[in-house]
Protein backbone atom coordinates (compact mmCIF):
# COMPACT_ATOMS: atom_id res chain seq x y z
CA UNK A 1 39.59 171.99 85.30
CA UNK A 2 39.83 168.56 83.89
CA UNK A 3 43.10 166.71 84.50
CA UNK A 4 44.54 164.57 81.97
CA UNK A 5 46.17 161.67 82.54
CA UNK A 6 49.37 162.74 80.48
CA UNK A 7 51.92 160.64 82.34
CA UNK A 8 49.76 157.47 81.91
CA UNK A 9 49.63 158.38 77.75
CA UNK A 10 53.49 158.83 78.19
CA UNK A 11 54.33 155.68 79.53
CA UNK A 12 51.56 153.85 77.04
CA UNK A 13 53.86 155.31 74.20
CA UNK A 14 57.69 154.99 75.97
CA UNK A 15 55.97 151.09 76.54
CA UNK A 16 54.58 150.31 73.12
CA UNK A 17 57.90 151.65 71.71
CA UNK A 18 60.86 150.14 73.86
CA UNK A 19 59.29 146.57 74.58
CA UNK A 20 59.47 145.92 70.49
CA UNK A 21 63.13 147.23 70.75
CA UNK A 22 63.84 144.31 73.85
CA UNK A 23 61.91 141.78 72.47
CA UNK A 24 63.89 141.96 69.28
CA UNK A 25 66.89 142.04 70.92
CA UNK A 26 66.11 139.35 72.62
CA UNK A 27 65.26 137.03 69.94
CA UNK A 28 68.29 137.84 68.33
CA UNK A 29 70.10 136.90 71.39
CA UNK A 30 68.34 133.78 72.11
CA UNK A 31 68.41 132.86 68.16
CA UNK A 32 71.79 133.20 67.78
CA UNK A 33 72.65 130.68 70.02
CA UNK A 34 70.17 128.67 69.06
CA UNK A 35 71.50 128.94 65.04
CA UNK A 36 75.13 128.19 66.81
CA UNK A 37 74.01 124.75 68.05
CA UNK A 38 71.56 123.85 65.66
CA UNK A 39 75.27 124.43 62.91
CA UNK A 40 77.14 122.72 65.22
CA UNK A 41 74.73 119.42 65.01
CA UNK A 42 74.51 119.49 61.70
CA UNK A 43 78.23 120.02 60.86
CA UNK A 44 78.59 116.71 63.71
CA UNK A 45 75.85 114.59 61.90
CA UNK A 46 77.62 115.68 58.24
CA UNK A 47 80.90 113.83 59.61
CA UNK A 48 83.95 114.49 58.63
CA UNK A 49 83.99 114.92 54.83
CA UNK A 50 82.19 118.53 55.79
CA UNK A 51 84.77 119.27 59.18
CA UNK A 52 87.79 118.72 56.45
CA UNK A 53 86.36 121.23 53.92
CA UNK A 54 86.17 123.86 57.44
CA UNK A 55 84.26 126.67 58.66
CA UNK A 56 83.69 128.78 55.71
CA UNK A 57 82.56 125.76 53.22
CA UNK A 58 79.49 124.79 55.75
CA UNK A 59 78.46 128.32 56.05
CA UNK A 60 78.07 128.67 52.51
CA UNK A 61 76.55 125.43 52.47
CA UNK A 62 73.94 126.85 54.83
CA UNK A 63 73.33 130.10 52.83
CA UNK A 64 72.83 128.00 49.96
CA UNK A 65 70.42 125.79 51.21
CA UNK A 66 68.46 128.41 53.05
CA UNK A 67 68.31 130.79 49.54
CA UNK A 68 66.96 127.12 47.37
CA UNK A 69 64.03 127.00 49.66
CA UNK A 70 63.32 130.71 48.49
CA UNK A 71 64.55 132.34 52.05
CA UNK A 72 66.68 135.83 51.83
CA UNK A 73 70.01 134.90 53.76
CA UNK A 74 71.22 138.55 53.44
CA UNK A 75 70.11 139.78 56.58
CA UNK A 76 71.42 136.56 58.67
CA UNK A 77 74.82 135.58 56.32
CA UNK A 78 76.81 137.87 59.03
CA UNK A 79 75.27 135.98 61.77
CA UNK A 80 75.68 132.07 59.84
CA UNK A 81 79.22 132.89 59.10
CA UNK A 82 80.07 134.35 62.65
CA UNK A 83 78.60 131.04 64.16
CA UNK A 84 79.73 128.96 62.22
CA UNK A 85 83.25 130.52 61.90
């Protein structure tokens, strides 16, 4: 009989599907607060002509500028509007 070696195949799989999963959940985690702050500066350097106009009028500020350099906000305008409001 020849053994395989089934349960090192298994955990080569349950491995090269799960750490894409963590990693992405990760970045998301990490990136979010990382958007958060980088908003924050920018809405302290803008002063307060852009603190008056509040929450909502930076984060469509944001989408707009991200969708003129050619960048797809849909998938992040959830995340730019919950960090920034």
């Amino acid at each position: 009989m020849i053994a395989r070696p089934k349960m090192l195949a298994g955990l080569g799989l349950a491995a090269s599907l799960l750490l894409p999963v963590a990693a992405l959940a990760l970045g998301v985690w990490y990136g979010g607060s990382v958007l958060r702050q980088n908003v924050e500066s920018e809405i302290a350097q803008a002063g307060p002509e852009v603190a008056a106009q509040g929450a909502a009028a930076a984060a469509d500020a944001i989408i707009k500028e991200l969708e003129s350099r050619g960048l797809d906000a849909g998938p992040v305008r959830d995340l730019i509007t919950g960090a920034v409001g």
